[in-house]
N, C-alpha and C. Protein backbone atom coordinates (compact mmCIF):
# COMPACT_ATOMS: atom_id res chain seq x y z
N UNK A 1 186.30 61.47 -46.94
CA UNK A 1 186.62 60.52 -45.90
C UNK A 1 185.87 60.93 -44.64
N UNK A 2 184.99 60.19 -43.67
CA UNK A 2 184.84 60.28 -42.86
C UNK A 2 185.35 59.29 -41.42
N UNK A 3 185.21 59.62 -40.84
CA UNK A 3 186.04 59.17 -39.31
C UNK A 3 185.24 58.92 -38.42
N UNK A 4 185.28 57.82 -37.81
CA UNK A 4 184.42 57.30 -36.15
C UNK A 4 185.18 56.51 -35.75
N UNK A 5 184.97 56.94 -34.56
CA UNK A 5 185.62 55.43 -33.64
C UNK A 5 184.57 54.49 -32.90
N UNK A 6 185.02 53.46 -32.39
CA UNK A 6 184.17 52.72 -31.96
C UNK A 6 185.07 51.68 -31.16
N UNK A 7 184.35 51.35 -29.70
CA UNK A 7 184.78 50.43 -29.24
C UNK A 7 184.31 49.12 -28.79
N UNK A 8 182.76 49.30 -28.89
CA UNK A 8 182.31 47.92 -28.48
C UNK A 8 180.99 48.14 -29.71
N UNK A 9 180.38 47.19 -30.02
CA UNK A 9 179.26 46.98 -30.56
C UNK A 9 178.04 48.19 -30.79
N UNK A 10 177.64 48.41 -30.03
CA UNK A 10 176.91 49.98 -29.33
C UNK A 10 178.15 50.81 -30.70
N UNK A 11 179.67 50.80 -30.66
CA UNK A 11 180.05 51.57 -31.21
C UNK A 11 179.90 51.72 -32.53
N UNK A 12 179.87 50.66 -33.49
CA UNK A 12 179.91 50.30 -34.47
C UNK A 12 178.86 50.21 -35.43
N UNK A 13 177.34 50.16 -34.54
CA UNK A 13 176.22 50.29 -34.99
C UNK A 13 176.07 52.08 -35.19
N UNK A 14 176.44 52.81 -33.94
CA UNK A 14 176.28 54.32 -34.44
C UNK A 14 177.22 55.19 -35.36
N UNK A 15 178.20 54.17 -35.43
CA UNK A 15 179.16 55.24 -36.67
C UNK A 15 178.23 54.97 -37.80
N UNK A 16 178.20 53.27 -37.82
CA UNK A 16 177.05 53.11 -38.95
C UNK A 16 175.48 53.69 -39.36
N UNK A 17 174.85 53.76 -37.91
CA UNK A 17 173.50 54.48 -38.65
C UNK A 17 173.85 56.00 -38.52
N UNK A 18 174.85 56.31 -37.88
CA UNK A 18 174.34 57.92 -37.94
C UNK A 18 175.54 58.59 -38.21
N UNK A 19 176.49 57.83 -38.64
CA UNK A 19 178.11 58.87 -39.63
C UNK A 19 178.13 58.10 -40.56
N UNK A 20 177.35 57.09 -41.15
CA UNK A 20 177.85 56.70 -42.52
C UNK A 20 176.25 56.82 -43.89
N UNK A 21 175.00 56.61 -43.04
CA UNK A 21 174.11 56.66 -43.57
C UNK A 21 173.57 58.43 -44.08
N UNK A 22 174.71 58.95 -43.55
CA UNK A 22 173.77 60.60 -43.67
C UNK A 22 175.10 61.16 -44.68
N UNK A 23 175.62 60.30 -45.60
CA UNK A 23 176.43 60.87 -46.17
C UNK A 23 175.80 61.22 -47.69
N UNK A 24 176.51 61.89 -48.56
CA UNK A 24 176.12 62.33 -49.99
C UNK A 24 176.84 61.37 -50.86
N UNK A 25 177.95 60.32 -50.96
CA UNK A 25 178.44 59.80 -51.71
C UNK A 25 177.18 58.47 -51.51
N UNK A 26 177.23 57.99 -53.05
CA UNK A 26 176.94 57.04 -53.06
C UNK A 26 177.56 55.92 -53.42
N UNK A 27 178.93 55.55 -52.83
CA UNK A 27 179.58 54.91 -53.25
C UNK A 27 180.69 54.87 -52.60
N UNK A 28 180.37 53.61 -51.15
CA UNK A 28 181.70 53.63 -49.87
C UNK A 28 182.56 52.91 -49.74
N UNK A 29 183.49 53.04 -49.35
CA UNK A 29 184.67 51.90 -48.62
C UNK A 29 184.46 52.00 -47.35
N UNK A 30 183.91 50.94 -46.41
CA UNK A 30 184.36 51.10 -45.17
C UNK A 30 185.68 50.09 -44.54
N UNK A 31 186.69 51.06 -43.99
CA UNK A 31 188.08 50.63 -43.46
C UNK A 31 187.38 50.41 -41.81
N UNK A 32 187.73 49.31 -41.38
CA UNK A 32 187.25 48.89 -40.08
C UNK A 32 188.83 48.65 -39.14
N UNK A 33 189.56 49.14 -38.70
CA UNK A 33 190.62 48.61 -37.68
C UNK A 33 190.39 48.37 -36.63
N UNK A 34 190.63 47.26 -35.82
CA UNK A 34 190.65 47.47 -34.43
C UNK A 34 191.67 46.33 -34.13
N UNK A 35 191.44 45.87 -32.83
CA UNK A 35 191.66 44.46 -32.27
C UNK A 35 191.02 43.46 -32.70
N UNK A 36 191.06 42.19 -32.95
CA UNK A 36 190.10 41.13 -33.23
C UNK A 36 190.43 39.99 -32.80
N UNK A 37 189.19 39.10 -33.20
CA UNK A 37 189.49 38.19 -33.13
C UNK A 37 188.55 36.94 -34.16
N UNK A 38 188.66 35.55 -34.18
CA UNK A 38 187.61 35.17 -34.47
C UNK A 38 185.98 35.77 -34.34
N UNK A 39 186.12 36.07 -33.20
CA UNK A 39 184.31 36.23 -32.91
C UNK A 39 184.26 37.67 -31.78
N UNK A 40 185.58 38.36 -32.02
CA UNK A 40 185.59 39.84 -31.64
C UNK A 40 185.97 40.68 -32.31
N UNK A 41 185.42 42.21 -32.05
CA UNK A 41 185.85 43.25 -33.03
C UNK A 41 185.84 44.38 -31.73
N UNK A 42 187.10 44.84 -31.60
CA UNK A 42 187.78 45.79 -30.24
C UNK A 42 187.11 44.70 -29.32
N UNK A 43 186.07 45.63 -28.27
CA UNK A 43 185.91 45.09 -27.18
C UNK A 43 184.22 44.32 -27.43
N UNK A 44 183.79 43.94 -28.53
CA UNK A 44 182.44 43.59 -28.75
C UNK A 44 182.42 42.58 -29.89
N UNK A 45 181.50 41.99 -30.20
CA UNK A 45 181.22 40.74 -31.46
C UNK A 45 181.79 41.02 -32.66
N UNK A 46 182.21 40.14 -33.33
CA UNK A 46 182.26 39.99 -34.90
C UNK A 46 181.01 40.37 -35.38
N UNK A 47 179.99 39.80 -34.77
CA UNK A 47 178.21 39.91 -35.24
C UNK A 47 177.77 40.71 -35.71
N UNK A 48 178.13 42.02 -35.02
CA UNK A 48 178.22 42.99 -35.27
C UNK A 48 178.16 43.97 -36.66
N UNK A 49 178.91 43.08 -37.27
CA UNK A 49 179.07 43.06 -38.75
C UNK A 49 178.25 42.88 -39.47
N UNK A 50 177.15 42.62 -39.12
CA UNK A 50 176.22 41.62 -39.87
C UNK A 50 175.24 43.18 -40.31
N UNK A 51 175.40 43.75 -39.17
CA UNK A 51 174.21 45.12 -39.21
C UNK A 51 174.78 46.17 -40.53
N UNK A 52 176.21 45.89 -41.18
CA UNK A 52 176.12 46.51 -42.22
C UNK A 52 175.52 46.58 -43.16
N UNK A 53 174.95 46.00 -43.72
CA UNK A 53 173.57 45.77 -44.92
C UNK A 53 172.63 46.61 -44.56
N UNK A 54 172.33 46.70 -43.14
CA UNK A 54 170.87 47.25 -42.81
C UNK A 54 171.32 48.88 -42.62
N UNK A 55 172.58 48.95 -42.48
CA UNK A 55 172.90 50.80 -42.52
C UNK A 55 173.96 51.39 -43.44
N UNK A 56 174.48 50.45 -44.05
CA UNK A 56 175.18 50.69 -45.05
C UNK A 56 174.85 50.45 -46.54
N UNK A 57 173.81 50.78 -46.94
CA UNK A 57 173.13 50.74 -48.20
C UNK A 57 174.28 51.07 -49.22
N UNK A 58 174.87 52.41 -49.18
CA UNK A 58 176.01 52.85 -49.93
C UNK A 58 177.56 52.51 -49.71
N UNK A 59 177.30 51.21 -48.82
CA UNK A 59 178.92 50.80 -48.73
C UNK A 59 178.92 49.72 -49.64
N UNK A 60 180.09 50.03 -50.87
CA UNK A 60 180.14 48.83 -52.07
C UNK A 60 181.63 47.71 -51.17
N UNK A 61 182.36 48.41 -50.46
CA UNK A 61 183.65 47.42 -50.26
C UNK A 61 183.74 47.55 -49.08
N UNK A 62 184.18 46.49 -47.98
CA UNK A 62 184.39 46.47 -46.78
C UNK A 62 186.41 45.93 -46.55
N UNK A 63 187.22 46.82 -45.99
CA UNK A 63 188.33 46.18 -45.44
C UNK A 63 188.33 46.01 -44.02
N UNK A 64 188.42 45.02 -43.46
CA UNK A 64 188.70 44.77 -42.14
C UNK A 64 189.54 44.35 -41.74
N UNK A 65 190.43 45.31 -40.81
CA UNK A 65 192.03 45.24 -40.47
C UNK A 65 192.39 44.87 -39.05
N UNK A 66 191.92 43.64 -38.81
CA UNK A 66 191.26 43.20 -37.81
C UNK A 66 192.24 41.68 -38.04
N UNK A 67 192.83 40.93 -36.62
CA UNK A 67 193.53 40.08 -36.90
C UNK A 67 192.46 38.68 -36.27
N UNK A 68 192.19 37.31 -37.16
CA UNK A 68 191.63 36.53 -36.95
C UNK A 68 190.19 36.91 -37.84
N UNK A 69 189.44 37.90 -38.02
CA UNK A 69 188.39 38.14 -38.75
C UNK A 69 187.91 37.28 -39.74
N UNK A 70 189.41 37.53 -40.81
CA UNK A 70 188.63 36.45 -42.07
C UNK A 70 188.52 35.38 -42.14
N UNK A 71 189.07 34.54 -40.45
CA UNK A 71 188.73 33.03 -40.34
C UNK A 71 187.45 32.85 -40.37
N UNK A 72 186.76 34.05 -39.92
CA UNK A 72 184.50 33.55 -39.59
C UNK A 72 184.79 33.74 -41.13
N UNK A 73 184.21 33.20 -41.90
CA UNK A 73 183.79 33.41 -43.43
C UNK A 73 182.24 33.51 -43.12
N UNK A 74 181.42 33.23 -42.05
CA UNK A 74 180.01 33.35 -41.75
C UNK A 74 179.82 34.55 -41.65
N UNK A 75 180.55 35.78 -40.86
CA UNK A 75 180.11 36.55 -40.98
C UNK A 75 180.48 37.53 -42.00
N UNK A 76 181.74 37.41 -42.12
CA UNK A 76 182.40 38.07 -43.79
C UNK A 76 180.85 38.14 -44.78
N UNK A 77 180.55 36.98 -45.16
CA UNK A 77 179.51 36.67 -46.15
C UNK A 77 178.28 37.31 -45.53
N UNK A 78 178.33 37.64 -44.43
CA UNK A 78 176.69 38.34 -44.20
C UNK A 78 176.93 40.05 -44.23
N UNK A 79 178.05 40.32 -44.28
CA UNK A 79 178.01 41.63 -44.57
C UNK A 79 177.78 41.83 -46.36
N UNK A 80 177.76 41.28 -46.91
CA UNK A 80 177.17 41.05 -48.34
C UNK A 80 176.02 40.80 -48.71
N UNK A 81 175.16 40.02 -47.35
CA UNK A 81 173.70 39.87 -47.90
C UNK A 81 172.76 40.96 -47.60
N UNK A 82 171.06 40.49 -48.47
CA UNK A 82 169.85 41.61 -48.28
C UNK A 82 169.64 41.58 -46.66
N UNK A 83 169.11 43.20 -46.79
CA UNK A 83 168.89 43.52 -45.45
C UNK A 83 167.17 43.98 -45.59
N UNK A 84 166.42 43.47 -44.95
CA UNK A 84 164.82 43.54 -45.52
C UNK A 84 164.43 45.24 -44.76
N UNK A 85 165.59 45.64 -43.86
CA UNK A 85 165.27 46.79 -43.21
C UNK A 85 165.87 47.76 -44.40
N UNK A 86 167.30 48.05 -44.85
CA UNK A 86 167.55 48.79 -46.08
C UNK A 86 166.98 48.88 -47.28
N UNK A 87 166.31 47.37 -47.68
CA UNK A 87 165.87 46.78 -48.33
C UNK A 87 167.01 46.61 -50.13
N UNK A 88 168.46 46.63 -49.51
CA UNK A 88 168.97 46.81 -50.14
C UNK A 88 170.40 45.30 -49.59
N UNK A 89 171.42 45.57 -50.49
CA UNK A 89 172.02 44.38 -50.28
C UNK A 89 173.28 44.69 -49.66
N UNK A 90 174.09 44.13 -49.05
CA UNK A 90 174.98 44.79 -48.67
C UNK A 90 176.44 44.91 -49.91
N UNK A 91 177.81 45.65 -48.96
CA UNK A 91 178.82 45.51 -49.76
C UNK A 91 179.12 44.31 -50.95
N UNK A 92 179.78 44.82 -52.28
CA UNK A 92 179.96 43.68 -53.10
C UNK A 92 181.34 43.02 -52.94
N UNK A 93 181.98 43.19 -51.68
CA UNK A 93 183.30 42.81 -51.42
C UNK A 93 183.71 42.94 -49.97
N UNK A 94 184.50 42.17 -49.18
CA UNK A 94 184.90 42.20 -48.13
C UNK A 94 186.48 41.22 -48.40
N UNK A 95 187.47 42.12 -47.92
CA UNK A 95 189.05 41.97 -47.78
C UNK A 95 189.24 41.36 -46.24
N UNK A 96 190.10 40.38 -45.74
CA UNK A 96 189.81 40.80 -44.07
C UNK A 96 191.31 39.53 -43.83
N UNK A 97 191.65 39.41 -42.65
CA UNK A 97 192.91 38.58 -42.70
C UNK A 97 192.33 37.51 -41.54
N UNK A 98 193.50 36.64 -41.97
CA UNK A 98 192.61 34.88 -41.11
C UNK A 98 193.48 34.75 -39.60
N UNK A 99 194.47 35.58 -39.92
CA UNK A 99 195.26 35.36 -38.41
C UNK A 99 195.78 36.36 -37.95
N UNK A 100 196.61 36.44 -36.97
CA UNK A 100 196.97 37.61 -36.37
C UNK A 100 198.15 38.49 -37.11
N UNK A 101 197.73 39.42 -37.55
CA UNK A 101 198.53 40.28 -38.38
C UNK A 101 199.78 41.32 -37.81
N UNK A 102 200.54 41.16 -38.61
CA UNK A 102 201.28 42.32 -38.45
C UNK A 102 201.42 43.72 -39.02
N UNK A 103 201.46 44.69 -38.23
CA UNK A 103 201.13 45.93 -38.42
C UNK A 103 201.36 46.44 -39.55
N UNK A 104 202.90 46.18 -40.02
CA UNK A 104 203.30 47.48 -41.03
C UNK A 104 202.89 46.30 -42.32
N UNK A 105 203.45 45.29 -42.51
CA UNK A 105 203.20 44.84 -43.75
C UNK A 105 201.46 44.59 -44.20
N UNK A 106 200.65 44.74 -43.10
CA UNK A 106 199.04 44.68 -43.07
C UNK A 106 198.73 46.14 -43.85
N UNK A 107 198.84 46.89 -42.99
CA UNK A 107 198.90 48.18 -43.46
C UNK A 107 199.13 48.80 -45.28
N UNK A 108 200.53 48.36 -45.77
CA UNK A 108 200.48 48.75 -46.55
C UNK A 108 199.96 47.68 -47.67
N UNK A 109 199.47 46.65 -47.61
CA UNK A 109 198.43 46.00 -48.34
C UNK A 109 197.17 46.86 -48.47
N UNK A 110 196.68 46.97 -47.25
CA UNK A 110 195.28 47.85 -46.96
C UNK A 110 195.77 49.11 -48.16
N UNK A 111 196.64 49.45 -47.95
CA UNK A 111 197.02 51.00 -48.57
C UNK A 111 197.17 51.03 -50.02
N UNK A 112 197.64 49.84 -50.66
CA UNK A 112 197.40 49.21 -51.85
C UNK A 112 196.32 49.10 -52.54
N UNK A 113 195.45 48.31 -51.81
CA UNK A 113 194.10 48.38 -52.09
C UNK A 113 193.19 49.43 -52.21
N UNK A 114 193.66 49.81 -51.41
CA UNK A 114 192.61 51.44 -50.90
C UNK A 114 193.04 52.63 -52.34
N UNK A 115 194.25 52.18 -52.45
CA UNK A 115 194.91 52.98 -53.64
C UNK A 115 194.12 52.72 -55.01
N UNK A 116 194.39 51.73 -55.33
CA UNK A 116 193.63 50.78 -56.71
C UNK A 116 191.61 51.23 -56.37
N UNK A 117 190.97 51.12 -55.54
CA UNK A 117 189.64 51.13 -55.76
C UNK A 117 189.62 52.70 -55.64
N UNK A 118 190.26 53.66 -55.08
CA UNK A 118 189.77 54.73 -55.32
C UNK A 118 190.38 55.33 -56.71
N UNK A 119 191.29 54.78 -57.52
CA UNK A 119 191.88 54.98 -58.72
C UNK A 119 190.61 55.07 -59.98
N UNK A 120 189.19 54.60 -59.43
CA UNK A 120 188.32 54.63 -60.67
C UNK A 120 187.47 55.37 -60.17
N UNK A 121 186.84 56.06 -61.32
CA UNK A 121 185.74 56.62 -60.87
C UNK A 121 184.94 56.80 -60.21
N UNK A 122 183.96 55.41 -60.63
CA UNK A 122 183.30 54.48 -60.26
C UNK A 122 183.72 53.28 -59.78
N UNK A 123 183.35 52.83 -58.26
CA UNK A 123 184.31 51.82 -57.76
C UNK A 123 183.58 50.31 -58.75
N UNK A 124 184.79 49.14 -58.61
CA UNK A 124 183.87 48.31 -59.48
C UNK A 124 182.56 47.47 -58.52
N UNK A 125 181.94 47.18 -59.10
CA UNK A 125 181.00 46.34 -58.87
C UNK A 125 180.96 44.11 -58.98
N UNK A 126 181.04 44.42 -60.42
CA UNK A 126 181.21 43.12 -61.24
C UNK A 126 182.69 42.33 -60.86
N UNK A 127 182.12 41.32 -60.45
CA UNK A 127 183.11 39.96 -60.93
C UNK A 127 184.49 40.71 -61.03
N UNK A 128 184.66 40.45 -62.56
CA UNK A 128 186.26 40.82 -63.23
C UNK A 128 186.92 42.49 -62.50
N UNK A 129 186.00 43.12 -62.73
CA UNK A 129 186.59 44.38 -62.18
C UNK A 129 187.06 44.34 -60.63
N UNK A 130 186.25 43.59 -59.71
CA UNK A 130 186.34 43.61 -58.47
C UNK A 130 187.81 42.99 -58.44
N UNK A 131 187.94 41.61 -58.88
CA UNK A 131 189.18 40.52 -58.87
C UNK A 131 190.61 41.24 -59.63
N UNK A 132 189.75 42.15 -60.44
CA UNK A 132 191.48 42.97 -61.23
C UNK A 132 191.99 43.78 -60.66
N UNK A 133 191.41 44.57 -59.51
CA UNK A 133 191.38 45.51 -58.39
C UNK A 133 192.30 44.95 -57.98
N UNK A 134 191.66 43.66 -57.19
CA UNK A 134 192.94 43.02 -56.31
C UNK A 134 193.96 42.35 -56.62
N UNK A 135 193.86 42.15 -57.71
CA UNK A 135 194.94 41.46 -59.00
C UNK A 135 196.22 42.86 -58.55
N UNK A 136 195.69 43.57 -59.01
CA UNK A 136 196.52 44.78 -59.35
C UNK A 136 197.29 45.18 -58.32
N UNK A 137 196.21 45.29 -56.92
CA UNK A 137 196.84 45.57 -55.59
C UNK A 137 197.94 45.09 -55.35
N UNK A 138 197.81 43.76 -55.21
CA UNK A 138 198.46 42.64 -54.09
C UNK A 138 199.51 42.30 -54.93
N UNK A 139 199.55 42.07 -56.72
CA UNK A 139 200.74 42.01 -57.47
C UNK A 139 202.32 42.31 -56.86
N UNK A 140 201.82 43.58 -56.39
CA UNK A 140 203.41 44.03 -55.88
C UNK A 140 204.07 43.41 -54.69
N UNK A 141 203.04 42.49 -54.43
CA UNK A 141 203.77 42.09 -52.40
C UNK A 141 204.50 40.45 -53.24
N UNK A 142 205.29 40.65 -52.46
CA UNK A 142 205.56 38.67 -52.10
C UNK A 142 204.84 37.82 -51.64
N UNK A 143 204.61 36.85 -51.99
CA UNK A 143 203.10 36.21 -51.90
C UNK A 143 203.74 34.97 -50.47
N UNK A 144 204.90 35.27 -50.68
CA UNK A 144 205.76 34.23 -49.52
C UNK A 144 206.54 35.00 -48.14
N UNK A 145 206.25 36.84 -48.12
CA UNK A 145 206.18 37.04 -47.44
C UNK A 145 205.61 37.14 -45.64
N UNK A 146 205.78 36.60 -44.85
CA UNK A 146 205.53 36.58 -43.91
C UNK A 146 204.77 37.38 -42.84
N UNK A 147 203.86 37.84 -42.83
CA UNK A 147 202.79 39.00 -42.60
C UNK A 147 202.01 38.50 -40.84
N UNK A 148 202.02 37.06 -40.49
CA UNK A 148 201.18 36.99 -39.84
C UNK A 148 201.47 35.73 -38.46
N UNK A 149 201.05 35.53 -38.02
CA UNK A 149 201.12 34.62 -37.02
C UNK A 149 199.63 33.60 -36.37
N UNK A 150 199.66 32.30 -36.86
CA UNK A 150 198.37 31.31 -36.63
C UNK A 150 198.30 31.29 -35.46
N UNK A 151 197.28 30.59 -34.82
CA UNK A 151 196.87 30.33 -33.42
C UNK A 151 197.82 29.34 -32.70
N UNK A 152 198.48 28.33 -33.80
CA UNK A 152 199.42 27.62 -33.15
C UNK A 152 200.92 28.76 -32.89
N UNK A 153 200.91 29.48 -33.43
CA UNK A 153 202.25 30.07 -32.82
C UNK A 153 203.21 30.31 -34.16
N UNK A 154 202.76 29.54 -35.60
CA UNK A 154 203.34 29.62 -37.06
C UNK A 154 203.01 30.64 -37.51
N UNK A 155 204.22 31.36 -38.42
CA UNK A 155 204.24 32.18 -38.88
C UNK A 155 203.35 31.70 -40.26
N UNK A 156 202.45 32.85 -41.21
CA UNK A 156 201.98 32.74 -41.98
C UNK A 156 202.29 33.77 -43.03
N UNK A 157 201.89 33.62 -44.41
CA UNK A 157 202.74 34.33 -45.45
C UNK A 157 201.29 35.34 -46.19
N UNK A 158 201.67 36.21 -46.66
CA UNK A 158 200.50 36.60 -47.23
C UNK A 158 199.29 36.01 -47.90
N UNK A 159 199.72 35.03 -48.55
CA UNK A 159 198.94 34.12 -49.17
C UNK A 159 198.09 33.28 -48.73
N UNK A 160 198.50 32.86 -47.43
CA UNK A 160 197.87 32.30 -46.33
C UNK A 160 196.55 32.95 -45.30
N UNK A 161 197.25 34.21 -45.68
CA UNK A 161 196.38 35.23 -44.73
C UNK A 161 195.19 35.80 -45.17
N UNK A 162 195.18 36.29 -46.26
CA UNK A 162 194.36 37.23 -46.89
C UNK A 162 193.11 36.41 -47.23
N UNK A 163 191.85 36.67 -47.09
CA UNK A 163 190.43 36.69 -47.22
C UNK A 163 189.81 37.01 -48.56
N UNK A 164 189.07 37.10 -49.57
CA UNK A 164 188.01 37.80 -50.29
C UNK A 164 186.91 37.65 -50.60
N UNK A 165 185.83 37.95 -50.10
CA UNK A 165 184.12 37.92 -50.49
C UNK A 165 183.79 38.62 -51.60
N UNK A 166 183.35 37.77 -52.17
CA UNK A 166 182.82 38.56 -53.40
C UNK A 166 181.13 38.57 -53.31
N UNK A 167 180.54 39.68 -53.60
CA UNK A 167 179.30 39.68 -54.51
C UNK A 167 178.32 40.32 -55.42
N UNK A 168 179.11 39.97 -56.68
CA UNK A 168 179.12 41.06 -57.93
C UNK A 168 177.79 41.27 -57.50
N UNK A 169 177.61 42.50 -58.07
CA UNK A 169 176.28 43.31 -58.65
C UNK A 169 175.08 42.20 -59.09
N UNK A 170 173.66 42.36 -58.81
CA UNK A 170 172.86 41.92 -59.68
C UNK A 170 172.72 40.54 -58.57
N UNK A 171 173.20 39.42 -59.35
CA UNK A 171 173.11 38.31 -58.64
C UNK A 171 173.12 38.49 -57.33
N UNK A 172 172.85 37.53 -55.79
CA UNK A 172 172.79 37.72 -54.96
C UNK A 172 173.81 36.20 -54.50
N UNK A 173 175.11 36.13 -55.69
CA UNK A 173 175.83 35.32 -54.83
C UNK A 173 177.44 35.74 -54.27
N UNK A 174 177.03 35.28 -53.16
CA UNK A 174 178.07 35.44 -52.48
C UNK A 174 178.75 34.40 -52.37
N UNK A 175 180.18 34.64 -52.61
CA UNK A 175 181.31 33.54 -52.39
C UNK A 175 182.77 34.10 -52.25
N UNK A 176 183.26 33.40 -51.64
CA UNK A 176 184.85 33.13 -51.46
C UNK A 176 185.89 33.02 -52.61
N UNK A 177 186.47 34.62 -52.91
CA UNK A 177 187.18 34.18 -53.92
C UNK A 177 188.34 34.22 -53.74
N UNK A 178 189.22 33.51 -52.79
CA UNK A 178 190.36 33.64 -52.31
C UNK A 178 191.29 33.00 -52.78
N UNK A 179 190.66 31.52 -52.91
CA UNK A 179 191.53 30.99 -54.00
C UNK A 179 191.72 31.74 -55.74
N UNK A 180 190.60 32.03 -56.07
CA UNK A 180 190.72 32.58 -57.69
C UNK A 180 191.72 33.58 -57.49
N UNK A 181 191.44 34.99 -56.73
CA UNK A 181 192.61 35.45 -56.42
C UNK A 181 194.01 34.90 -56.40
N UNK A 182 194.27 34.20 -55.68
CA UNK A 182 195.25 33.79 -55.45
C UNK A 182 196.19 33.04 -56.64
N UNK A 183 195.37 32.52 -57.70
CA UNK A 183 195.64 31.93 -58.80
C UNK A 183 195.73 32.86 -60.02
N UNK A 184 195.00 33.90 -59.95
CA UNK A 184 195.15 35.19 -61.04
C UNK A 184 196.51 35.57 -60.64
N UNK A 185 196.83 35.67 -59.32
CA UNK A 185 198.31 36.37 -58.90
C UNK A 185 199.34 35.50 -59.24
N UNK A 186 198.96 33.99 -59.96
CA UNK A 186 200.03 33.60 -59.73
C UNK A 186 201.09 33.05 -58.40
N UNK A 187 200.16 32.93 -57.43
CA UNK A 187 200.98 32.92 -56.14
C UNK A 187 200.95 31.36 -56.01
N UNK A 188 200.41 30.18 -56.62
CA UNK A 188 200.35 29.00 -56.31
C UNK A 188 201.17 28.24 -56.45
């Protein structure tokens, strides 16, 4: 495990080129917390995000624990694409929530997850493995639990909240699998 903090943009680019690129694993999770928003991350851009591809060669999964985040699905999806500077592609997954979250029940989702992908060896890559990950995770929550709060002021339920980018190995597509999720769980 390694550790950075970061508070504005400037921050987030140097954990990335110079505490995550000089590591020996080849094979990352990066956990992102801060403040958010739609089109902020702490005190600087969502955009920001975008520079993971180009310094995160070895990051396969992104969680971002960040409230409003997984409403941009624009930039979710660009932390998944080629970066012509890495020359490599980015993460094959990004987790992230659509509204303003609450702490403890956010948390131990994240902790769920984080549990299940470090449970394999080899983290997955592909399609099915990625989706059984989170199959597996999120199984245990109530899917009608109440986790979050919309911009209008409504409370929202897990099911409502939760995000997933997929982009298996190999192919270079990226998509939204939030609904499939959501239908493997049974939550519909």
């Amino acid at each position: 495990m390694y550790y950075s903090n970061f508070y504005d943009d400037s921050g987030v680019r140097k954990a990335l080129k110079y505490d995550l690129i000089h590591t020996n694993e080849d094979n990352q999770i990066l956990y992102a917390a801060s403040h958010g928003s739609k089109y902020c991350l702490a005190r600087g851009t969502v955009f920001v995000l975008k520079s993971i591809p180009r310094y995160g060669a070895k990051i396969k999964g992104v969680i971002i624990r960040s409230c409003w985040i997984g409403a941009n699905i624009r930039v979710l999806e660009s932390i998944c694409k080629y970066s012509e500077t890495s020359e490599a592609y980015g993460a094959n997954w990004v987790f992230a929530y659509k509204h303003v979250i609450d702490w403890m029940p956010s948390t131990l989702i994240d902790l769920s997850i984080l549990n299940e992908i470090f449970s394999y060896d080899i983290p997955p890559y592909q399609k099915e493995p990625i989706l059984n990950s989170f199959v597996k995770a999120l199984s245990i929550f109530n899917p009608g639990h109440e986790i979050a709060t919309s911009v209008r002021g409504l409370r929202k339920t897990i099911k409502e909240t939760i995000r997933l980018i997929i982009r298996p190995a190999g192919p270079p597509t990226i998509y939204d699998a939030t609904i499939e999720l959501i239908n493997r769980l049974n939550w519909d």
